[in-house]
PDB file of N, CA and C in Angstrom:
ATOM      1  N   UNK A   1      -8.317 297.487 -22.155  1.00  0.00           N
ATOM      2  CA  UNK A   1      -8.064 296.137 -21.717  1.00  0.00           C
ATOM      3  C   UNK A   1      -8.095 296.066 -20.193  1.00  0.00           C
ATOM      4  N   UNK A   2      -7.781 297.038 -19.699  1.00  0.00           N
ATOM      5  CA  UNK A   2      -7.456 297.496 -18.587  1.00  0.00           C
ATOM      6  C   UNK A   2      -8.448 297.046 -17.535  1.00  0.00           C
ATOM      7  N   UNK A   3      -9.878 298.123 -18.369  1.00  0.00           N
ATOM      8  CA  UNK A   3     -11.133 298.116 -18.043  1.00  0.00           C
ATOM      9  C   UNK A   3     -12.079 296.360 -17.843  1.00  0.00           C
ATOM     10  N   UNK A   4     -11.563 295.694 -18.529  1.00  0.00           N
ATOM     11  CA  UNK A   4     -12.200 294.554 -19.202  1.00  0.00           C
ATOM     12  C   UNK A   4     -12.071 293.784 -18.062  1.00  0.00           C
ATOM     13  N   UNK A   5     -10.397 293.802 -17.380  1.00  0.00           N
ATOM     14  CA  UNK A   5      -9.945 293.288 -16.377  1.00  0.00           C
ATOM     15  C   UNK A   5     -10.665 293.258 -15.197  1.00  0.00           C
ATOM     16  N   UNK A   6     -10.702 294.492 -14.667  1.00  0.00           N
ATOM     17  CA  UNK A   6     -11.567 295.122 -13.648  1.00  0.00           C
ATOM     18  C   UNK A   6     -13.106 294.614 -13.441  1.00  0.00           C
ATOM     19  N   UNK A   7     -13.344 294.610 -14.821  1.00  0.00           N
ATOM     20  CA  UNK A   7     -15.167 293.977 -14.553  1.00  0.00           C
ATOM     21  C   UNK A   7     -15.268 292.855 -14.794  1.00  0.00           C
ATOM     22  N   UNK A   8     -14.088 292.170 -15.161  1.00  0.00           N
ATOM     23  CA  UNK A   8     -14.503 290.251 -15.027  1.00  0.00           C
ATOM     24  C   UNK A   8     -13.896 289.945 -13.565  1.00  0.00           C
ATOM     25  N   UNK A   9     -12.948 290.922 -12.879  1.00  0.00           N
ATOM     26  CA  UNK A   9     -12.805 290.334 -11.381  1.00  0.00           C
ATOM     27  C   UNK A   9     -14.264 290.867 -10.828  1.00  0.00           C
ATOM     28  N   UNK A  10     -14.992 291.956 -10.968  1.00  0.00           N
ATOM     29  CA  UNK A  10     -15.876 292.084 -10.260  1.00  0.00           C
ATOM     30  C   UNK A  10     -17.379 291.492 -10.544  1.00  0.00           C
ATOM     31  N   UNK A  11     -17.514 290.745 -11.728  1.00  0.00           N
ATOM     32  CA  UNK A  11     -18.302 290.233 -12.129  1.00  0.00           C
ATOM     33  C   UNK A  11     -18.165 288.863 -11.175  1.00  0.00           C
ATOM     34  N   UNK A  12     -16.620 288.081 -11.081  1.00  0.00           N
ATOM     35  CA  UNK A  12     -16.727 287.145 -10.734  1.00  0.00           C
ATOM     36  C   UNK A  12     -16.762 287.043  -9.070  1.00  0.00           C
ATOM     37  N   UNK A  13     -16.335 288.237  -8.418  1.00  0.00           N
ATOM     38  CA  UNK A  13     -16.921 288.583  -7.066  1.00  0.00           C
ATOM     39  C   UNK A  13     -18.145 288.482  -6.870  1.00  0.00           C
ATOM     40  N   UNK A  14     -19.209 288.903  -7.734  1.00  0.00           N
ATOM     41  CA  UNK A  14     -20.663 289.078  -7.522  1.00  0.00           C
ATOM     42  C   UNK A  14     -21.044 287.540  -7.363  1.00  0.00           C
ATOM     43  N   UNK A  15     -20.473 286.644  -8.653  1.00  0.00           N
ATOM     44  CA  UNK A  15     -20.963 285.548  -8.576  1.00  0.00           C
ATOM     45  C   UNK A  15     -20.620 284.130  -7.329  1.00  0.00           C
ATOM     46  N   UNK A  16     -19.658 284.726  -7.133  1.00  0.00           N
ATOM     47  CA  UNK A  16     -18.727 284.027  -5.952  1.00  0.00           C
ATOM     48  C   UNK A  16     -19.839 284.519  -4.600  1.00  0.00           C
ATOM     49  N   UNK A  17     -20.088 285.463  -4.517  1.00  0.00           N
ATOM     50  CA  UNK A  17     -20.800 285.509  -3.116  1.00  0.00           C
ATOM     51  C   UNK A  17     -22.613 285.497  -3.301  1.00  0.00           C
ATOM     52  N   UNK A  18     -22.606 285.481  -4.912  1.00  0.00           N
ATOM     53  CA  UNK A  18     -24.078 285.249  -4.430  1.00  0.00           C
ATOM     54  C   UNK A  18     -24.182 283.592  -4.566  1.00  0.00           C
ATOM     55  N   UNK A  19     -23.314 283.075  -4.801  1.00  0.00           N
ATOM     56  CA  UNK A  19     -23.209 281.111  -4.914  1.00  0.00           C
ATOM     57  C   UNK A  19     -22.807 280.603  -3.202  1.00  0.00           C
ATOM     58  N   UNK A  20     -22.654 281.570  -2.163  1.00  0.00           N
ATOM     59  CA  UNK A  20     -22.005 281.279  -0.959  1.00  0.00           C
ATOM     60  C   UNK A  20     -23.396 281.208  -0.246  1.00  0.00           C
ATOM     61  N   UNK A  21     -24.163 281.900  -0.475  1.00  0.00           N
ATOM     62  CA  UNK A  21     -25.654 282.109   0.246  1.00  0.00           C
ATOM     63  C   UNK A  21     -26.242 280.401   0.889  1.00  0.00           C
ATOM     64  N   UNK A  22     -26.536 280.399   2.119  1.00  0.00           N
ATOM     65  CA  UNK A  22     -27.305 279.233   2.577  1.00  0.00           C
ATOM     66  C   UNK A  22     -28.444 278.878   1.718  1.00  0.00           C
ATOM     67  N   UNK A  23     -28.665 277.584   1.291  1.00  0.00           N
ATOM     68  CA  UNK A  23     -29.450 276.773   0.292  1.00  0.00           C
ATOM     69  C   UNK A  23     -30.756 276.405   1.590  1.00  0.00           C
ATOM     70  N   UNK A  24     -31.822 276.617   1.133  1.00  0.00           N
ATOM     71  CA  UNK A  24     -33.298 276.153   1.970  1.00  0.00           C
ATOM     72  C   UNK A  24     -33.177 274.877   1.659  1.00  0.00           C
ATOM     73  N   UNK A  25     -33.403 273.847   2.877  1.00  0.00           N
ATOM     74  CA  UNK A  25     -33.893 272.520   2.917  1.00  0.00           C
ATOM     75  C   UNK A  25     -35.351 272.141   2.839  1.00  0.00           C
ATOM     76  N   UNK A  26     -35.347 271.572   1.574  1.00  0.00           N
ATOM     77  CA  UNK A  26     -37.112 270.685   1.543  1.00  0.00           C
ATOM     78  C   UNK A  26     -37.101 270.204   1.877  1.00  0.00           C
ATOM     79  N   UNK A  27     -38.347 269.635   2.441  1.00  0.00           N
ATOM     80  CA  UNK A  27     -38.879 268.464   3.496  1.00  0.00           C
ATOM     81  C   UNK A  27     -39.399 267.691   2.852  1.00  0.00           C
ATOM     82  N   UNK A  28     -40.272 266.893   3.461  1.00  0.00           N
ATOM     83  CA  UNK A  28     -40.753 265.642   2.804  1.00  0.00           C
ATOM     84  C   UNK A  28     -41.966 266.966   1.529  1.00  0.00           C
ATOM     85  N   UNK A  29     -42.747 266.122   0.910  1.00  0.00           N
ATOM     86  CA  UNK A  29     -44.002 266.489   0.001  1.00  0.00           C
ATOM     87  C   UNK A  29     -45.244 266.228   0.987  1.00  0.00           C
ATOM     88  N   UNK A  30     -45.592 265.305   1.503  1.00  0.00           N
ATOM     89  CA  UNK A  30     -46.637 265.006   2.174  1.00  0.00           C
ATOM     90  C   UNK A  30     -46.353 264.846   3.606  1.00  0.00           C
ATOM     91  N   UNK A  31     -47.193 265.821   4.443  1.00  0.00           N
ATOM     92  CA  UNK A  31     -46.657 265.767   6.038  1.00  0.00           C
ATOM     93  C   UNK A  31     -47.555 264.780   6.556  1.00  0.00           C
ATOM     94  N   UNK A  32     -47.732 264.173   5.914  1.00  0.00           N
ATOM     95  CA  UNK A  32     -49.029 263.371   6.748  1.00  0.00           C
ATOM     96  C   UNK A  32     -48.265 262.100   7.368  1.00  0.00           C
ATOM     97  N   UNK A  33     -49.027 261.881   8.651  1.00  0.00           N
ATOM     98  CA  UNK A  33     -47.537 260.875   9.275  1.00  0.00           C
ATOM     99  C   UNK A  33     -47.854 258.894   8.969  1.00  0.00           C
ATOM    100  N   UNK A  34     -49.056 259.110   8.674  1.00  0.00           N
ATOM    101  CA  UNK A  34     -49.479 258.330   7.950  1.00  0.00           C
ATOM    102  C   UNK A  34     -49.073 257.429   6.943  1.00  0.00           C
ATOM    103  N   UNK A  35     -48.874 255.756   7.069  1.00  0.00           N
ATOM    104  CA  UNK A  35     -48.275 254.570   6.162  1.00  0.00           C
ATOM    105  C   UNK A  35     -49.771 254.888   4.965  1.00  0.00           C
ATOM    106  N   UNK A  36     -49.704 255.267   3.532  1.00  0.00           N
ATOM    107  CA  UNK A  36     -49.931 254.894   2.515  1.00  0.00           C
ATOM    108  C   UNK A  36     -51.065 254.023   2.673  1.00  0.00           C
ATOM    109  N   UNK A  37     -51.952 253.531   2.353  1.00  0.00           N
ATOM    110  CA  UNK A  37     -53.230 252.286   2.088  1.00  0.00           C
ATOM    111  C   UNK A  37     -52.377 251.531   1.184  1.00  0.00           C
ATOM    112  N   UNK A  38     -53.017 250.215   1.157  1.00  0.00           N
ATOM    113  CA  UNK A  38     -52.320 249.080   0.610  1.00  0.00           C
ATOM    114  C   UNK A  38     -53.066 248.697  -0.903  1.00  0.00           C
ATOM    115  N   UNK A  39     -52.425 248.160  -1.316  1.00  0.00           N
ATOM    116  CA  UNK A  39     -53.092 247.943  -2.997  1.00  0.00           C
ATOM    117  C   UNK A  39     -53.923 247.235  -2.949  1.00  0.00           C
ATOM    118  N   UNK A  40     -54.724 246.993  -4.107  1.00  0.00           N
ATOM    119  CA  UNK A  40     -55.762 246.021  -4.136  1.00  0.00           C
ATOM    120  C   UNK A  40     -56.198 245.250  -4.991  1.00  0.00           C
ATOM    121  N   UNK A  41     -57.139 244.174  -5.123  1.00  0.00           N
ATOM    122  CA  UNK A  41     -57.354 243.845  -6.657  1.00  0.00           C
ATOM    123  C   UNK A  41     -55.749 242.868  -7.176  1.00  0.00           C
ATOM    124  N   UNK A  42     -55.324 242.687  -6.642  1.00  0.00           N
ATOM    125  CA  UNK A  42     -54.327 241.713  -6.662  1.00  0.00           C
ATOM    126  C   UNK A  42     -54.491 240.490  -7.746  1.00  0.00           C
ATOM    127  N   UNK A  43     -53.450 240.721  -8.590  1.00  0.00           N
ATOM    128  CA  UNK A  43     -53.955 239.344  -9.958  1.00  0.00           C
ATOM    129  C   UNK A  43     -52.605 238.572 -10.509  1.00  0.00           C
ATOM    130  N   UNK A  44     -52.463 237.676 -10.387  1.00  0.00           N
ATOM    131  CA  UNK A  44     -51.111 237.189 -10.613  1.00  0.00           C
ATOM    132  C   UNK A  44     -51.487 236.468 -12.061  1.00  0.00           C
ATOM    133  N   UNK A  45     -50.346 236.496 -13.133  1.00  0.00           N
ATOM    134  CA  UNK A  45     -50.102 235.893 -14.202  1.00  0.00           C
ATOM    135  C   UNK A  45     -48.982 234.937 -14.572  1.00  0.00           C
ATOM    136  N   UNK A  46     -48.991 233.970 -14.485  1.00  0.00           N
ATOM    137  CA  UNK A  46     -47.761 233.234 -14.754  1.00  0.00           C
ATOM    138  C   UNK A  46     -46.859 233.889 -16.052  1.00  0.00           C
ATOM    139  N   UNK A  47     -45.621 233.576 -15.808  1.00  0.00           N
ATOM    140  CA  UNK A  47     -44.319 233.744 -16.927  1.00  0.00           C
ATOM    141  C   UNK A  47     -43.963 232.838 -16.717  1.00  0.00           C
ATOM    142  N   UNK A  48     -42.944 232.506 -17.457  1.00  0.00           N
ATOM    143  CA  UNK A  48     -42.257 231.550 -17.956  1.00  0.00           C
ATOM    144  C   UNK A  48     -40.913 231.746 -17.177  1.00  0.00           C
ATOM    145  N   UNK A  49     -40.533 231.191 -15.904  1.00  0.00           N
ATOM    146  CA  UNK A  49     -39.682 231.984 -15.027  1.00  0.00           C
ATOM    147  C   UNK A  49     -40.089 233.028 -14.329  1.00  0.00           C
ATOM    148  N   UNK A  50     -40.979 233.372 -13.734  1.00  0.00           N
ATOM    149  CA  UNK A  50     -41.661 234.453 -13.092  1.00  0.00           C
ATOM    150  C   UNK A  50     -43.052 234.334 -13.319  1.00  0.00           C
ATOM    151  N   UNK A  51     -43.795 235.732 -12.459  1.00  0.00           N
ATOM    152  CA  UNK A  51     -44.858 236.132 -12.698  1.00  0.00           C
ATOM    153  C   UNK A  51     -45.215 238.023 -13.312  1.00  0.00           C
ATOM    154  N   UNK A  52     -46.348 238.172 -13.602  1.00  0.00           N
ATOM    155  CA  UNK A  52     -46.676 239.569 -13.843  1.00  0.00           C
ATOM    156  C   UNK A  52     -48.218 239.766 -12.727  1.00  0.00           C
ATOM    157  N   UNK A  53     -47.663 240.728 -11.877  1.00  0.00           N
ATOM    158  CA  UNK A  53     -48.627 240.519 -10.652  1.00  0.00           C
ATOM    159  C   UNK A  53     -49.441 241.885 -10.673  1.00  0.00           C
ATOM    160  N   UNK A  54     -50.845 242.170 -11.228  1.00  0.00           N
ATOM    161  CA  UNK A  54     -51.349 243.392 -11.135  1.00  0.00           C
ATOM    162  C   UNK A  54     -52.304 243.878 -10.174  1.00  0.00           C
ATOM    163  N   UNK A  55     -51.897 245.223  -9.794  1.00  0.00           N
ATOM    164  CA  UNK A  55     -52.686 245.699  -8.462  1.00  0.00           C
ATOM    165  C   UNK A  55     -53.448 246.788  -8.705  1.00  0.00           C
ATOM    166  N   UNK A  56     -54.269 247.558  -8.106  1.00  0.00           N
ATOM    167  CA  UNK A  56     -54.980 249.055  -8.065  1.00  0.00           C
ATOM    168  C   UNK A  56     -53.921 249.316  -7.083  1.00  0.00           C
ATOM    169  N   UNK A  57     -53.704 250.854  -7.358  1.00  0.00           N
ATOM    170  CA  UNK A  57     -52.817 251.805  -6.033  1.00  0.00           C
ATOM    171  C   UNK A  57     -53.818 251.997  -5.500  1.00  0.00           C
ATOM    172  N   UNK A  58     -53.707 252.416  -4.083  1.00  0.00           N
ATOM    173  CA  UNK A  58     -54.591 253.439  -3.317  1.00  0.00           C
ATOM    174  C   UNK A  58     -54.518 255.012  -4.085  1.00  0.00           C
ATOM    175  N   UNK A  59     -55.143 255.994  -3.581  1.00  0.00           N
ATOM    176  CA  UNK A  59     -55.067 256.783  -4.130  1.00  0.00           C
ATOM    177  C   UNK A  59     -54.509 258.023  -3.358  1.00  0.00           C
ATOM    178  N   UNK A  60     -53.145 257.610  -2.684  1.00  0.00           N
ATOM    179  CA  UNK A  60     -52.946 258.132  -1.311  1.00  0.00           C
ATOM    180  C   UNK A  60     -51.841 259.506  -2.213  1.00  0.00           C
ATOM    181  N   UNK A  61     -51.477 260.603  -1.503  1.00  0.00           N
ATOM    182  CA  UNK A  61     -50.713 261.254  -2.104  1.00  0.00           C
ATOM    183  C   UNK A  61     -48.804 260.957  -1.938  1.00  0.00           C
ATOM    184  N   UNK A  62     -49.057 260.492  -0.698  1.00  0.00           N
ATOM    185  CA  UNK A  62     -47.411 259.751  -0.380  1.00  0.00           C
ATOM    186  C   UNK A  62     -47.191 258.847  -0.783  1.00  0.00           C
ATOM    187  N   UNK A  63     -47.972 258.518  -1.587  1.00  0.00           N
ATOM    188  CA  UNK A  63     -47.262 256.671  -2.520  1.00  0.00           C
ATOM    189  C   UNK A  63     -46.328 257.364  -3.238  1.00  0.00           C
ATOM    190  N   UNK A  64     -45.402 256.341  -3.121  1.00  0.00           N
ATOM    191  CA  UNK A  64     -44.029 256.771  -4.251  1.00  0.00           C
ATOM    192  C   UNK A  64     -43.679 255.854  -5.093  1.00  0.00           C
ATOM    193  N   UNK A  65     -43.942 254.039  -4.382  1.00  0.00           N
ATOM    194  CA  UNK A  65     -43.535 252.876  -5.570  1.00  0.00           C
ATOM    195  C   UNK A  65     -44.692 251.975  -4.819  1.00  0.00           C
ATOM    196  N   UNK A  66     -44.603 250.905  -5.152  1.00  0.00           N
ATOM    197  CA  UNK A  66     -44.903 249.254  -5.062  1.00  0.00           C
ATOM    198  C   UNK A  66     -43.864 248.634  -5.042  1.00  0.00           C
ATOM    199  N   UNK A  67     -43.330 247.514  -3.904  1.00  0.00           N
ATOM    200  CA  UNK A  67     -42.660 246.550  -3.671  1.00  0.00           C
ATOM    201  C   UNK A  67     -42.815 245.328  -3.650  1.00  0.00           C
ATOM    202  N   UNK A  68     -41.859 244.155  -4.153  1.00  0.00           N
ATOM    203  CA  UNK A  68     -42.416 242.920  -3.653  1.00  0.00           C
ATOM    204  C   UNK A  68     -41.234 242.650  -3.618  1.00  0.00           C
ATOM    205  N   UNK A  69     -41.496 241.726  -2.813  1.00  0.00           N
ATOM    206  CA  UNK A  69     -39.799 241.099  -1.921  1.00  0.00           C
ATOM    207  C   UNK A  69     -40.106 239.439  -1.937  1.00  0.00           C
ATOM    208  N   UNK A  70     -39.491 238.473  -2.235  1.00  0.00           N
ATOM    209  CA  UNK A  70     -39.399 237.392  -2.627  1.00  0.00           C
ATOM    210  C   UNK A  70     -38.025 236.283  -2.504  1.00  0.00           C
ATOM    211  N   UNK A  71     -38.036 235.474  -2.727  1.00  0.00           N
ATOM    212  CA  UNK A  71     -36.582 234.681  -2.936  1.00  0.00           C
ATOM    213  C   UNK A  71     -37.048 233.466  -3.963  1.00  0.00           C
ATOM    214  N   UNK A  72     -35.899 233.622  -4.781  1.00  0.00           N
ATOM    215  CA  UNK A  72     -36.024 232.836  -5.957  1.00  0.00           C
ATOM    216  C   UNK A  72     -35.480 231.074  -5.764  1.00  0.00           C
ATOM    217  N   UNK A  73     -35.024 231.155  -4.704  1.00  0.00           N
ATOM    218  CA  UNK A  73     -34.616 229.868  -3.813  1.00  0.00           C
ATOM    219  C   UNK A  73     -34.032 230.466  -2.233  1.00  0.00           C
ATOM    220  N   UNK A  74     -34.021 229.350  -1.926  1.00  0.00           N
ATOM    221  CA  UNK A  74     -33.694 229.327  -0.691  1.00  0.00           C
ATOM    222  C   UNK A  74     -32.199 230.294  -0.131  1.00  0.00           C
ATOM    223  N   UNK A  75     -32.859 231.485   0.546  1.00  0.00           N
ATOM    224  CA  UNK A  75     -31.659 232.222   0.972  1.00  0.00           C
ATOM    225  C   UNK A  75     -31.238 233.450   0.001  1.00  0.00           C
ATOM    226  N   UNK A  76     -32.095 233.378  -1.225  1.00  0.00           N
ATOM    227  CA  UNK A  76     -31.611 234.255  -2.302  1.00  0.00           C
ATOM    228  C   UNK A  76     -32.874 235.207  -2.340  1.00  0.00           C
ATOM    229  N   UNK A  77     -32.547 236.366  -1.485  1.00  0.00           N
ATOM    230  CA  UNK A  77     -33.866 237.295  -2.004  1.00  0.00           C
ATOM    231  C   UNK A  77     -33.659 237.942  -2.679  1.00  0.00           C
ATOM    232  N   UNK A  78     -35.052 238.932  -3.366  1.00  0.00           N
ATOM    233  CA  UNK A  78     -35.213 239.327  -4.594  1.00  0.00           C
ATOM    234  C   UNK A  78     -36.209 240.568  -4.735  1.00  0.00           C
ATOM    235  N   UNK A  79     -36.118 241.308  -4.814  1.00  0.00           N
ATOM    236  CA  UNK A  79     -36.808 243.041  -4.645  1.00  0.00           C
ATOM    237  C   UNK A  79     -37.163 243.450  -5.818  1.00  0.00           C
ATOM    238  N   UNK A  80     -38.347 243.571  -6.371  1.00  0.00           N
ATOM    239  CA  UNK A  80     -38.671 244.646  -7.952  1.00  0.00           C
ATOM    240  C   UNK A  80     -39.698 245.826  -7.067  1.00  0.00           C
ATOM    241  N   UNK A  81     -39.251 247.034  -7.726  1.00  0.00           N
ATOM    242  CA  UNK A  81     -40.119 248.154  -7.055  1.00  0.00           C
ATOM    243  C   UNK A  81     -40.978 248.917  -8.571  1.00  0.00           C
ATOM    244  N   UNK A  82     -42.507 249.169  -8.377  1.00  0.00           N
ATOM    245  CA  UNK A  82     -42.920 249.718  -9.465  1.00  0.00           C
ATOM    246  C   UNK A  82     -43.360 251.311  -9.199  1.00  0.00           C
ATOM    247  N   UNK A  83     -43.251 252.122  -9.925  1.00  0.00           N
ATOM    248  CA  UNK A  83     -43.449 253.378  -9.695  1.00  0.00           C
ATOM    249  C   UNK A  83     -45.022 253.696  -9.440  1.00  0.00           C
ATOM    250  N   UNK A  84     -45.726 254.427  -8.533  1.00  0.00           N
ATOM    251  CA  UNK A  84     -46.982 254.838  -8.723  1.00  0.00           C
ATOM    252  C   UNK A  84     -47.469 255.045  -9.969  1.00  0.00           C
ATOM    253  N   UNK A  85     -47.189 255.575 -10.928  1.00  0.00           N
ATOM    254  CA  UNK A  85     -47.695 255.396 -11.918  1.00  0.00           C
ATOM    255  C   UNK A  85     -48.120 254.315 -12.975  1.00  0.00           C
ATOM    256  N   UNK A  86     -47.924 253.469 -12.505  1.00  0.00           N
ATOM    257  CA  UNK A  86     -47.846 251.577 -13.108  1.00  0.00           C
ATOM    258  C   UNK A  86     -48.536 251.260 -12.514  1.00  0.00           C
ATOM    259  N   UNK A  87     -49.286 250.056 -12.481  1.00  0.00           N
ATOM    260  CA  UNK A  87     -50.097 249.051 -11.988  1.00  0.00           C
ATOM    261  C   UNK A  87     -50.076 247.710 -12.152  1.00  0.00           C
ATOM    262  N   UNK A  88     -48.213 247.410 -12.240  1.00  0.00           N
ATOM    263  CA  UNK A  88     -47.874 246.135 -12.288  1.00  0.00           C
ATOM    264  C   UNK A  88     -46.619 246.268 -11.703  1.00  0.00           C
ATOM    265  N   UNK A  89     -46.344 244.769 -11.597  1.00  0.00           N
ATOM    266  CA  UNK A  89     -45.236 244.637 -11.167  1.00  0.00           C
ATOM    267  C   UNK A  89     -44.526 243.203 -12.097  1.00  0.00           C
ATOM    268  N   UNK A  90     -43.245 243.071 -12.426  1.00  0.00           N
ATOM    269  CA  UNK A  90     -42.944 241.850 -13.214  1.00  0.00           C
ATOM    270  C   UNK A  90     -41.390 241.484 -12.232  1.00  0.00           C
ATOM    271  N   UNK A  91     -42.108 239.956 -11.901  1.00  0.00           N
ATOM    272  CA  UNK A  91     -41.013 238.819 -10.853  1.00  0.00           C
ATOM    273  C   UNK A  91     -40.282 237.756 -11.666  1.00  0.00           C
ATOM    274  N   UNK A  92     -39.008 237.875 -11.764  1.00  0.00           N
ATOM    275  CA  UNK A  92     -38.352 236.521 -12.497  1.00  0.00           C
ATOM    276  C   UNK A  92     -37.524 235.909 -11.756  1.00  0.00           C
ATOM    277  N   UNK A  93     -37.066 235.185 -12.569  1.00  0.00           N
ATOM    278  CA  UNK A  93     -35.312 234.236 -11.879  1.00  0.00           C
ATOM    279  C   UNK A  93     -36.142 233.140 -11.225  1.00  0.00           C
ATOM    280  N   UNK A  94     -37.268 232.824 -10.780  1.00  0.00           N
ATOM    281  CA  UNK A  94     -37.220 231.078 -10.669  1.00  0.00           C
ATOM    282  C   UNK A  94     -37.210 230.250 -11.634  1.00  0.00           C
ATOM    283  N   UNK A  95     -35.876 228.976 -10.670  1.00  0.00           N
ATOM    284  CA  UNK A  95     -36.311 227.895 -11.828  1.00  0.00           C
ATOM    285  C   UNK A  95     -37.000 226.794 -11.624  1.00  0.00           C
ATOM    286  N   UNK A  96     -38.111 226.518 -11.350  1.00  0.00           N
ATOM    287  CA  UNK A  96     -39.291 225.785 -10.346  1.00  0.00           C
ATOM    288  C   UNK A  96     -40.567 226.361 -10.973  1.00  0.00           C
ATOM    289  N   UNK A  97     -41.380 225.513 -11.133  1.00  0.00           N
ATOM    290  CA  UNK A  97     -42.635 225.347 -11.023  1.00  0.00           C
ATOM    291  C   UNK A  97     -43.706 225.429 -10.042  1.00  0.00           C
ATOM    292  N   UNK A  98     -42.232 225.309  -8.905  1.00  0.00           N
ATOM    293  CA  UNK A  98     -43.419 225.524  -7.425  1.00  0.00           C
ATOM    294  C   UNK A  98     -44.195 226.792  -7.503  1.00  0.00           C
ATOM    295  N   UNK A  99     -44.976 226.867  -5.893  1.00  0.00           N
ATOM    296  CA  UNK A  99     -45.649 228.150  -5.562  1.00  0.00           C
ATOM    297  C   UNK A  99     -44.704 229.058  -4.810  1.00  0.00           C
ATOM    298  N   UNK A 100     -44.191 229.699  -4.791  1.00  0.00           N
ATOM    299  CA  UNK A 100     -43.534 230.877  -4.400  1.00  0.00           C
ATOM    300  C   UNK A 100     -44.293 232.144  -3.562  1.00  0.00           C
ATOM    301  N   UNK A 101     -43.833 232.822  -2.665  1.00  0.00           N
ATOM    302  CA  UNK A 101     -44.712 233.097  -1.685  1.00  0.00           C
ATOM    303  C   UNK A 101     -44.022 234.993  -1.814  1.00  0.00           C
ATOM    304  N   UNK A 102     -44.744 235.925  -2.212  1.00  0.00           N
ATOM    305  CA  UNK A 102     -44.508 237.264  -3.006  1.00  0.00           C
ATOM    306  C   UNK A 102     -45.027 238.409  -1.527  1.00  0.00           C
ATOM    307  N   UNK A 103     -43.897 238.909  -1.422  1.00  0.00           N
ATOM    308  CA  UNK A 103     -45.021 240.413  -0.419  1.00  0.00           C
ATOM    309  C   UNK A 103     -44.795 241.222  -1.160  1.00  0.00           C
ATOM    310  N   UNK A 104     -46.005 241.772  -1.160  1.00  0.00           N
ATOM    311  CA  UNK A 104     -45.861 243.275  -2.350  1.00  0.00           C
ATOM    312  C   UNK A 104     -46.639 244.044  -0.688  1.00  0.00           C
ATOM    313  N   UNK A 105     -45.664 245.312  -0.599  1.00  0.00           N
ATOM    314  CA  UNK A 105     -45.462 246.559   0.217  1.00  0.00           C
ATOM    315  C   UNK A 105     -46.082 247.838  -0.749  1.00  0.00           C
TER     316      UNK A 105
END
């Protein structure tokens, strides 16, 4: 029992100092200092309370999403982000018929 003692304190010494070791910091993925190309092919679809707005990505390697930034009235903005892997984006919450004015980033 004695024995048992001895090698779970030294087992847990081993693990204690090899968990103390300095961790390497990653950097970005793409060093390129370079803003992304912008989408294209831009197609808007009405909803019923929104739109469904479809784009081409660039084919850049630092794309990470698609943005569009909006306000659903006056003073109330409104952000949907789509992942590179998508090629849409879907905008709701107006209650208007108007034209509404969309930046997709």
């Amino acid at each position: 029992m004695h024995i048992y003692k001895n090698l779970l304190f030294i087992l847990a010494g081993i693990l204690l100092f090899s968990a103390c070791q300095d961790a390497k910091l990653v950097g970005p993925i793409e060093q390129s200092k370079t803003a992304p190309g912008v989408v294209s092919n831009v197609q808007v679809v009405s909803t019923p309370g929104g739109a469904r707005i479809s784009y081409q990505v660039p084919k850049d390697a630092d794309l990470f999403y698609v943005e569009a930034d909006y306000e659903i009235r006056p003073g109330q903005k409104e952000e949907v982000k789509s992942s590179y892997y998508n090629n849409y984006l879907v905008i709701q919450g107006f209650g208007d018929t108007s034209e509404h004015q969309v930046k997709i980033y």
